[in-house]
PDB file of N, CA and C in Angstrom:
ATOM      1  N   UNK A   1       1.980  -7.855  -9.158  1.00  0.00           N
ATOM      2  CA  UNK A   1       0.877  -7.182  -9.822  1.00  0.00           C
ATOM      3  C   UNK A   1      -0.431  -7.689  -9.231  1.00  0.00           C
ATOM      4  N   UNK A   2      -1.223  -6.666  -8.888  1.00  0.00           N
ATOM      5  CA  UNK A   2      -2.766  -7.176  -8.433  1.00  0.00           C
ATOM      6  C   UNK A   2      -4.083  -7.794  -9.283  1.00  0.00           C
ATOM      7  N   UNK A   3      -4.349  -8.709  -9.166  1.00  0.00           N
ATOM      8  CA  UNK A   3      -5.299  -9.152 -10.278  1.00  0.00           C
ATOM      9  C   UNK A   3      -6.760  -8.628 -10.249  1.00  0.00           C
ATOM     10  N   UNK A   4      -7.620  -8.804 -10.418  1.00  0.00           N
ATOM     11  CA  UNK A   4      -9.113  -8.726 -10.201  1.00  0.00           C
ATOM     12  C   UNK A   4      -9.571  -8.732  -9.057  1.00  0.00           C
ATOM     13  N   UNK A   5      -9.723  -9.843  -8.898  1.00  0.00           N
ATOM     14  CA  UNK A   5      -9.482 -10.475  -7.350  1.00  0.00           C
ATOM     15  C   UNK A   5      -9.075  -9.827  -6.534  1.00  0.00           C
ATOM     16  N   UNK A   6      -8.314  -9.169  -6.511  1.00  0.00           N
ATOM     17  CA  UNK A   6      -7.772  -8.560  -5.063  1.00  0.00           C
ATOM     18  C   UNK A   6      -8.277  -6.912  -5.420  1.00  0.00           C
ATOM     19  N   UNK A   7      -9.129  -6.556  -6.194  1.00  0.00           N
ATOM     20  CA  UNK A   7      -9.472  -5.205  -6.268  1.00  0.00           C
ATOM     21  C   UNK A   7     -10.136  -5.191  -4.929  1.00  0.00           C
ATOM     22  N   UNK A   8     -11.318  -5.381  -4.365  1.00  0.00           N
ATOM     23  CA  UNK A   8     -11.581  -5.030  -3.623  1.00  0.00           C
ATOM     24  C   UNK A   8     -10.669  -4.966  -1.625  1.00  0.00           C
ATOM     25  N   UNK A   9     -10.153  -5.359  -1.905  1.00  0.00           N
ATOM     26  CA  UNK A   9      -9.120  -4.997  -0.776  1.00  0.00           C
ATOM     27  C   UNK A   9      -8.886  -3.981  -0.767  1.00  0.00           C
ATOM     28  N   UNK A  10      -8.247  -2.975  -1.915  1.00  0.00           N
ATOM     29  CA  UNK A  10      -7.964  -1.537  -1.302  1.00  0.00           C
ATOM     30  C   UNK A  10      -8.407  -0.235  -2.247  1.00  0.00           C
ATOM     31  N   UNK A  11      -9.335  -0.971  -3.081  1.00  0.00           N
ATOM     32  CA  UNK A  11     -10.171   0.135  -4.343  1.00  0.00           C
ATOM     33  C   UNK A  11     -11.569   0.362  -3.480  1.00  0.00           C
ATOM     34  N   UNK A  12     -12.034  -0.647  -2.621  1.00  0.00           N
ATOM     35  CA  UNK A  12     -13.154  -0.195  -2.023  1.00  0.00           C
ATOM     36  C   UNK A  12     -12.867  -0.120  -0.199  1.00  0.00           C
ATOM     37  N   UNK A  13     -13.751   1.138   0.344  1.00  0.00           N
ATOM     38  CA  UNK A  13     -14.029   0.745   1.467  1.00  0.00           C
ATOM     39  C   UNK A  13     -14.079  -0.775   2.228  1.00  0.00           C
ATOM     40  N   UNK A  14     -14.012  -0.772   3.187  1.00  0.00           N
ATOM     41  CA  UNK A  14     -14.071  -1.775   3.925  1.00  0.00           C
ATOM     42  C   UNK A  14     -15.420  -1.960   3.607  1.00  0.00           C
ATOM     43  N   UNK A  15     -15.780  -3.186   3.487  1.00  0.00           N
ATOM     44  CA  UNK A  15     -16.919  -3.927   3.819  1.00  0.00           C
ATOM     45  C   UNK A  15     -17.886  -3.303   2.809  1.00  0.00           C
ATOM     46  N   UNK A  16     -17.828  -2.596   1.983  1.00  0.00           N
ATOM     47  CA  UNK A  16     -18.804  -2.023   0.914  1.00  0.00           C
ATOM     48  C   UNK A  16     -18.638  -2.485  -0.692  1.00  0.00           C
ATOM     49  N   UNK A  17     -17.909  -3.867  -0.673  1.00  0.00           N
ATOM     50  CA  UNK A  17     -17.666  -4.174  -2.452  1.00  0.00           C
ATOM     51  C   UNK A  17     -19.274  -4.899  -2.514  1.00  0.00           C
ATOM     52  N   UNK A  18     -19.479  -4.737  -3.296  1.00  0.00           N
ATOM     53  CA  UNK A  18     -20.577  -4.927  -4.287  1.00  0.00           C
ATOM     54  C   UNK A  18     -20.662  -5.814  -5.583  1.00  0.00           C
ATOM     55  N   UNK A  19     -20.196  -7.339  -5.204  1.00  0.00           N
ATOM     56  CA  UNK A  19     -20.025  -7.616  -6.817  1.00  0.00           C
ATOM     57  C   UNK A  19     -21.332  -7.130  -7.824  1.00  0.00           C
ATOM     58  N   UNK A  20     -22.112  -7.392  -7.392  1.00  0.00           N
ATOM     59  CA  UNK A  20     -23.333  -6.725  -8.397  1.00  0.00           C
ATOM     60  C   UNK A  20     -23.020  -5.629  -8.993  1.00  0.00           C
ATOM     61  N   UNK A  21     -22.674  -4.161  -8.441  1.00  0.00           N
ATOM     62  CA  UNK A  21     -22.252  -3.309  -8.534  1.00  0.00           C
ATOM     63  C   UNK A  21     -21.137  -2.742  -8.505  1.00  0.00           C
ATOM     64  N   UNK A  22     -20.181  -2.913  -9.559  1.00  0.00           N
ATOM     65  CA  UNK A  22     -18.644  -2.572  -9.050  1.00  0.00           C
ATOM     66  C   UNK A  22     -18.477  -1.218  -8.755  1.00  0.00           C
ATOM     67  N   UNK A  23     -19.045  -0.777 -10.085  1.00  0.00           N
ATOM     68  CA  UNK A  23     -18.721   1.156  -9.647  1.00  0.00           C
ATOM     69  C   UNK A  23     -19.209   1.530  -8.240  1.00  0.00           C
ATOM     70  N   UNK A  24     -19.870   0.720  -7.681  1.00  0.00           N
ATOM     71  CA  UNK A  24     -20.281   1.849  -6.268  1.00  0.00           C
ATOM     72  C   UNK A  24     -19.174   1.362  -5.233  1.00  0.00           C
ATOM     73  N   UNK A  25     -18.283   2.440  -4.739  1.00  0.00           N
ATOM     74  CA  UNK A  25     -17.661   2.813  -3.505  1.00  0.00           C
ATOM     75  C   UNK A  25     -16.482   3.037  -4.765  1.00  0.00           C
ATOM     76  N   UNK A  26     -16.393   2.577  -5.836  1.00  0.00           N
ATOM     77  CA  UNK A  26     -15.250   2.140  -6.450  1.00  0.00           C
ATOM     78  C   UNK A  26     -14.111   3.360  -5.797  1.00  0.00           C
ATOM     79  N   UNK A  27     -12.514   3.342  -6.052  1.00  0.00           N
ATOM     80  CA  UNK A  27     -11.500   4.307  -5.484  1.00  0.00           C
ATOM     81  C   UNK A  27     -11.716   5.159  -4.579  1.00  0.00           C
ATOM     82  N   UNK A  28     -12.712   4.274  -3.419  1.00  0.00           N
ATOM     83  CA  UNK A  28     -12.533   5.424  -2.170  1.00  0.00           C
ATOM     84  C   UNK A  28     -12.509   4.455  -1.350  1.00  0.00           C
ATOM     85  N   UNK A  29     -11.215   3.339  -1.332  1.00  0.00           N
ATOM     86  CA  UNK A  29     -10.823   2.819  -0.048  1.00  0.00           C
ATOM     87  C   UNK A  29      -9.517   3.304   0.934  1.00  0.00           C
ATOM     88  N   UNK A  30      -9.199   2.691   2.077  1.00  0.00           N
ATOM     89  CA  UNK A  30      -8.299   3.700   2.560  1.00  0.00           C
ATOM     90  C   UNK A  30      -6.864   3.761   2.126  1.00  0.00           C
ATOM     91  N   UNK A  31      -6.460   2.800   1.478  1.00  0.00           N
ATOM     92  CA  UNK A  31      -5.050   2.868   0.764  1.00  0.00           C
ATOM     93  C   UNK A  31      -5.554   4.028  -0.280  1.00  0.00           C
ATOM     94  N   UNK A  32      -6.409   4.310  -1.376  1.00  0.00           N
ATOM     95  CA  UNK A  32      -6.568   4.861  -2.184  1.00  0.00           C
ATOM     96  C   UNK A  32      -6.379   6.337  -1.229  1.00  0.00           C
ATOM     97  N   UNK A  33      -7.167   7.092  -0.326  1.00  0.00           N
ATOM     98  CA  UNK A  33      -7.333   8.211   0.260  1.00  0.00           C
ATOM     99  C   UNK A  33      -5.856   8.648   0.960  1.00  0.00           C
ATOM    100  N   UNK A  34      -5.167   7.357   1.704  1.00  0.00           N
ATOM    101  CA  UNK A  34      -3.500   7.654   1.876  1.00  0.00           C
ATOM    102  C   UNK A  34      -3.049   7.725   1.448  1.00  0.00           C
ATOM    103  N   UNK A  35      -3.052   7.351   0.307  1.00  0.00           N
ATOM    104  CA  UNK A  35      -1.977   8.045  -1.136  1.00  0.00           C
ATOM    105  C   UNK A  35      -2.340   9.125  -1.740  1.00  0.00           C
ATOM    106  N   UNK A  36      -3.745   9.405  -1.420  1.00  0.00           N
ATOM    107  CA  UNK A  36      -4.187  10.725  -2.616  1.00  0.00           C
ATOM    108  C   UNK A  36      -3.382  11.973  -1.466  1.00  0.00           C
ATOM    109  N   UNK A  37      -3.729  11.744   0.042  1.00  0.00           N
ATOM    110  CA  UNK A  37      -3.110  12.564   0.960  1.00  0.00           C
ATOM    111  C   UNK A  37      -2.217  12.401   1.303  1.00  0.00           C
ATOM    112  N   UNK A  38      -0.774  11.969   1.056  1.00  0.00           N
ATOM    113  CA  UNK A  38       0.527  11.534   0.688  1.00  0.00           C
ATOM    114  C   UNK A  38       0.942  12.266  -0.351  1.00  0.00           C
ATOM    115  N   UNK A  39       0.031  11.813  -1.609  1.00  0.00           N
ATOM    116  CA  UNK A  39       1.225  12.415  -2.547  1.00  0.00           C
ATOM    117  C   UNK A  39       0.647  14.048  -2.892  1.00  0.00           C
ATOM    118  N   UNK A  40      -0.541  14.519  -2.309  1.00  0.00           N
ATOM    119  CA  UNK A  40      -0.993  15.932  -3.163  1.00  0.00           C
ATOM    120  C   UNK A  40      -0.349  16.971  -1.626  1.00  0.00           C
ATOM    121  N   UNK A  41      -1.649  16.181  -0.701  1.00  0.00           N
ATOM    122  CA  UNK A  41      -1.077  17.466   0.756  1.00  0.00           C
ATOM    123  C   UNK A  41       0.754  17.152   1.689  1.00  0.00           C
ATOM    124  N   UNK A  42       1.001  15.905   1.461  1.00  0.00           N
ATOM    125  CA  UNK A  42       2.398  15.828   1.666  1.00  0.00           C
ATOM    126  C   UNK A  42       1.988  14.721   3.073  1.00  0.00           C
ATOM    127  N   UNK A  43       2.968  14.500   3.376  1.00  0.00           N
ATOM    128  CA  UNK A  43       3.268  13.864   4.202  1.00  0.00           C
ATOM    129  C   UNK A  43       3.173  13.958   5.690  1.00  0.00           C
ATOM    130  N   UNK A  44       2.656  15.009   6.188  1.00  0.00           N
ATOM    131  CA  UNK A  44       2.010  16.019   7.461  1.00  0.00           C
ATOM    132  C   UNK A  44       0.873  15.465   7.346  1.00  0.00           C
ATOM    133  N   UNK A  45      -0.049  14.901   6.468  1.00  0.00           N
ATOM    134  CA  UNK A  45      -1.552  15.372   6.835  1.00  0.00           C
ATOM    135  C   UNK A  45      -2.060  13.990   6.592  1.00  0.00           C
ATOM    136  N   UNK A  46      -1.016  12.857   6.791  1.00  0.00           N
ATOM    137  CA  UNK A  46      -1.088  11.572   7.634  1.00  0.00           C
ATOM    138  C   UNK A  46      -1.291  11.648   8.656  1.00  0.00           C
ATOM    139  N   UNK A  47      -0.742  12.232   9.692  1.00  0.00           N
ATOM    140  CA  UNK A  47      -0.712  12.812  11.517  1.00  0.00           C
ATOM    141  C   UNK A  47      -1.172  14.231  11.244  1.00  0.00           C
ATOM    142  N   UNK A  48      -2.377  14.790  11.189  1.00  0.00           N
ATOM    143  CA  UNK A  48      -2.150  15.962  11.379  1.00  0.00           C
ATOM    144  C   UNK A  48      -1.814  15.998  13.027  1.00  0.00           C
ATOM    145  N   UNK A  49      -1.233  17.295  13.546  1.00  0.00           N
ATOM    146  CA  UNK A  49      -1.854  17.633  14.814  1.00  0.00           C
ATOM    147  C   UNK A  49      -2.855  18.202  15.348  1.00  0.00           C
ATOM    148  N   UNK A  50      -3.944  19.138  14.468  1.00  0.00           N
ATOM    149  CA  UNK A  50      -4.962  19.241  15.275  1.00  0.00           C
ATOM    150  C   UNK A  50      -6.326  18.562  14.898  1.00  0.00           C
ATOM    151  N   UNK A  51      -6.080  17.101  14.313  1.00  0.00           N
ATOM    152  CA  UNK A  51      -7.181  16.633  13.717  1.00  0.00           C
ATOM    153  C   UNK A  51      -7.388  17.027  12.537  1.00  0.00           C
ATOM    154  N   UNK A  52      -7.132  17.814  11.714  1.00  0.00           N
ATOM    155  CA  UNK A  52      -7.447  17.834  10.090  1.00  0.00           C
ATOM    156  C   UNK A  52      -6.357  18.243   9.542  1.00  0.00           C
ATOM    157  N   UNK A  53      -6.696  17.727   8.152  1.00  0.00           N
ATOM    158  CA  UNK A  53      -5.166  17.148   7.247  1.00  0.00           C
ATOM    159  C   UNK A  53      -5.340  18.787   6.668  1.00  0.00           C
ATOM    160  N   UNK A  54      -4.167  19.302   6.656  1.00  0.00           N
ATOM    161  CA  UNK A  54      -4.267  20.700   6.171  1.00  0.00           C
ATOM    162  C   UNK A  54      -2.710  20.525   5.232  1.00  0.00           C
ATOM    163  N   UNK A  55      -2.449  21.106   3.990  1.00  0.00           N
ATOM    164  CA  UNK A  55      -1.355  21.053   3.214  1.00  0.00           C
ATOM    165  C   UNK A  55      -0.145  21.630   3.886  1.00  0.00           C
ATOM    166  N   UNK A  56       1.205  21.361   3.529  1.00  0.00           N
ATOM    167  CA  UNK A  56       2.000  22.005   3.790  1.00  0.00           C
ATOM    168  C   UNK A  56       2.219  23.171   2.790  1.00  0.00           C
ATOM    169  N   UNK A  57       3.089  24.263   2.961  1.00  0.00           N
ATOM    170  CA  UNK A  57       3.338  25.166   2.101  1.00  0.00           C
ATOM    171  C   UNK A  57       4.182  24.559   0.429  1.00  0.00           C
ATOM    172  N   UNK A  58       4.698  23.572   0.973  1.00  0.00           N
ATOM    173  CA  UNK A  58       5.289  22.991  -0.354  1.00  0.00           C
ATOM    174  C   UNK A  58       4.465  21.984  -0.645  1.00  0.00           C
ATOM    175  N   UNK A  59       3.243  21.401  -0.474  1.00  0.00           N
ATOM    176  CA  UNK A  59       2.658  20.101  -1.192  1.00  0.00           C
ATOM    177  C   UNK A  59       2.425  20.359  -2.467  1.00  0.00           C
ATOM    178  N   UNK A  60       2.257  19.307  -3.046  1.00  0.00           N
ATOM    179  CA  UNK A  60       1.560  18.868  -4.438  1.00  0.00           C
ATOM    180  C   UNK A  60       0.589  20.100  -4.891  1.00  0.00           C
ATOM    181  N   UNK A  61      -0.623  19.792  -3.889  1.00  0.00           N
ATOM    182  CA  UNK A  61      -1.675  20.662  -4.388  1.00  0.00           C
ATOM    183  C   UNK A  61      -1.832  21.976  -4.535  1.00  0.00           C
ATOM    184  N   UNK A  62      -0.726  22.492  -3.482  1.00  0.00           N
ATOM    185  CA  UNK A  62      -0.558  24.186  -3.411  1.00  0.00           C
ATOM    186  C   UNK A  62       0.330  24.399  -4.919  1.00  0.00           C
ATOM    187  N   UNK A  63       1.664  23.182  -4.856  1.00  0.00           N
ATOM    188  CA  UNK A  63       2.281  23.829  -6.150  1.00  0.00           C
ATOM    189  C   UNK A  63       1.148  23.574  -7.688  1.00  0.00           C
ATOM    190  N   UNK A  64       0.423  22.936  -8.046  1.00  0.00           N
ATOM    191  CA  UNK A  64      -0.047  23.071  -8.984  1.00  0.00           C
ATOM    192  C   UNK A  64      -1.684  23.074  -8.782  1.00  0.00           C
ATOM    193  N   UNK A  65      -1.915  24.812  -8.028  1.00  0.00           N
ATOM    194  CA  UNK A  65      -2.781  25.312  -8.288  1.00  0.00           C
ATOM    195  C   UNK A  65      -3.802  24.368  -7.930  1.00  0.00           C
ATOM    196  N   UNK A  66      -4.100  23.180  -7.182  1.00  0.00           N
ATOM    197  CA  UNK A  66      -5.343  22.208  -7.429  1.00  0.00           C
ATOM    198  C   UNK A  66      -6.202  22.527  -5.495  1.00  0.00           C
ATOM    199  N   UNK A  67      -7.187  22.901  -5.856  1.00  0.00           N
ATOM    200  CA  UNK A  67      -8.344  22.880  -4.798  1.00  0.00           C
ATOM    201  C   UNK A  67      -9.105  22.530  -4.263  1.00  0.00           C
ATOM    202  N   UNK A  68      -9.306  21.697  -5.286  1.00  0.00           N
ATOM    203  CA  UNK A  68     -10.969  20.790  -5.452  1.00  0.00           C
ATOM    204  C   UNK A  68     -10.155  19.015  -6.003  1.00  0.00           C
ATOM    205  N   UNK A  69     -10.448  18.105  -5.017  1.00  0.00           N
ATOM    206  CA  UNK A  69     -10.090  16.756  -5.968  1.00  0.00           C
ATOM    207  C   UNK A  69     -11.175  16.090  -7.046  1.00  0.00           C
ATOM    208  N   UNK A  70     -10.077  15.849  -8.491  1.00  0.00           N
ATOM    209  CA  UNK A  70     -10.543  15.634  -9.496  1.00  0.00           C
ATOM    210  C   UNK A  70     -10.787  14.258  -9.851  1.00  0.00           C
ATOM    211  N   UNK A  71     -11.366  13.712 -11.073  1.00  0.00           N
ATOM    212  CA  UNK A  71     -11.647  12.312 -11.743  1.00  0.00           C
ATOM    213  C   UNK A  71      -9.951  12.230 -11.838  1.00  0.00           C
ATOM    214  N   UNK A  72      -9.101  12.808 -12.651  1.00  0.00           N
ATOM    215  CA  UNK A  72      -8.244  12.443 -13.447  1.00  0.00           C
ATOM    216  C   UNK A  72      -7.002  12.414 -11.862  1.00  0.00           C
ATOM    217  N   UNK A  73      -7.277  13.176 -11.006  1.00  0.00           N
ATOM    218  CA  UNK A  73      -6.013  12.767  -9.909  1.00  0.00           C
ATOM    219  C   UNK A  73      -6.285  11.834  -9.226  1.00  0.00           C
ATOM    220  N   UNK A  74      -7.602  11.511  -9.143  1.00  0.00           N
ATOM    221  CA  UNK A  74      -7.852   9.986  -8.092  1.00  0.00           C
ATOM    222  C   UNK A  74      -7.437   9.056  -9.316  1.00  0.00           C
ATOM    223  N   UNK A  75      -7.498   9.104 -10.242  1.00  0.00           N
ATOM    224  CA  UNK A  75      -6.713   7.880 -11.212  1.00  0.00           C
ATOM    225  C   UNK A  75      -5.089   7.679 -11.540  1.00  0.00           C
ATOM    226  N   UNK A  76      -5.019   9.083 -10.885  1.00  0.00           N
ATOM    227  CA  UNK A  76      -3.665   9.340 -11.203  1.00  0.00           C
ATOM    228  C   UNK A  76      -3.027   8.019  -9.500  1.00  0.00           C
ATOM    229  N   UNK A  77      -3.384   8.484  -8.609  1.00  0.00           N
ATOM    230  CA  UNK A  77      -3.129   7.518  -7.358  1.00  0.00           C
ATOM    231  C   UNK A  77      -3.461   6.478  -7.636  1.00  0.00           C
ATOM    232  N   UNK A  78      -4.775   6.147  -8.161  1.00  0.00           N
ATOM    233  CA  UNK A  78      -4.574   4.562  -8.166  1.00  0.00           C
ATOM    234  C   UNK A  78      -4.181   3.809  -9.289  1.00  0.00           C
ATOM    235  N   UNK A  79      -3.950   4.681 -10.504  1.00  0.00           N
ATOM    236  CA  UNK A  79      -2.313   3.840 -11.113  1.00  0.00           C
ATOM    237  C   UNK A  79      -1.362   3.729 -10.632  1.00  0.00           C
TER     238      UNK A  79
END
């Protein structure tokens, strides 16, 4: 289990934690963004091939309707 302490390793960008400020960069480090594009666009849009992560016909996001990323699915990844 990860403690406090180790939040900033993969809840923030590289090099942008802020103890002063926790909320800023907060859940946009790159473990957080490989899992959000892992588990919604699938597993293709780790490597895309032509440079941008585009869904497969069966991902996450196509089956439940989602277009736009939300508060409640970036929490959903980093639980």
């Amino acid at each position: 289990m990860a403690s406090t302490a180790a939040w900033p390793l993969f809840f923030y960008p590289k090099g942008e934690y802020d103890p002063e400020d926790l909320y800023k960069g907060i859940l946009r480090g790159e473990l957080i963004l490989w899992a959000y594009k892992a588990i919604f666009l699938g597993p293709s849009a780790r490597y895309p091939s032509k440079g941008k992560a585009e869904p497969s016909s069966s991902c996450n996001a196509l089956v439940h309707n989602m277009y736009n990323v939300t508060q409640s699915s970036i929490v959903y990844v980093a639980a």
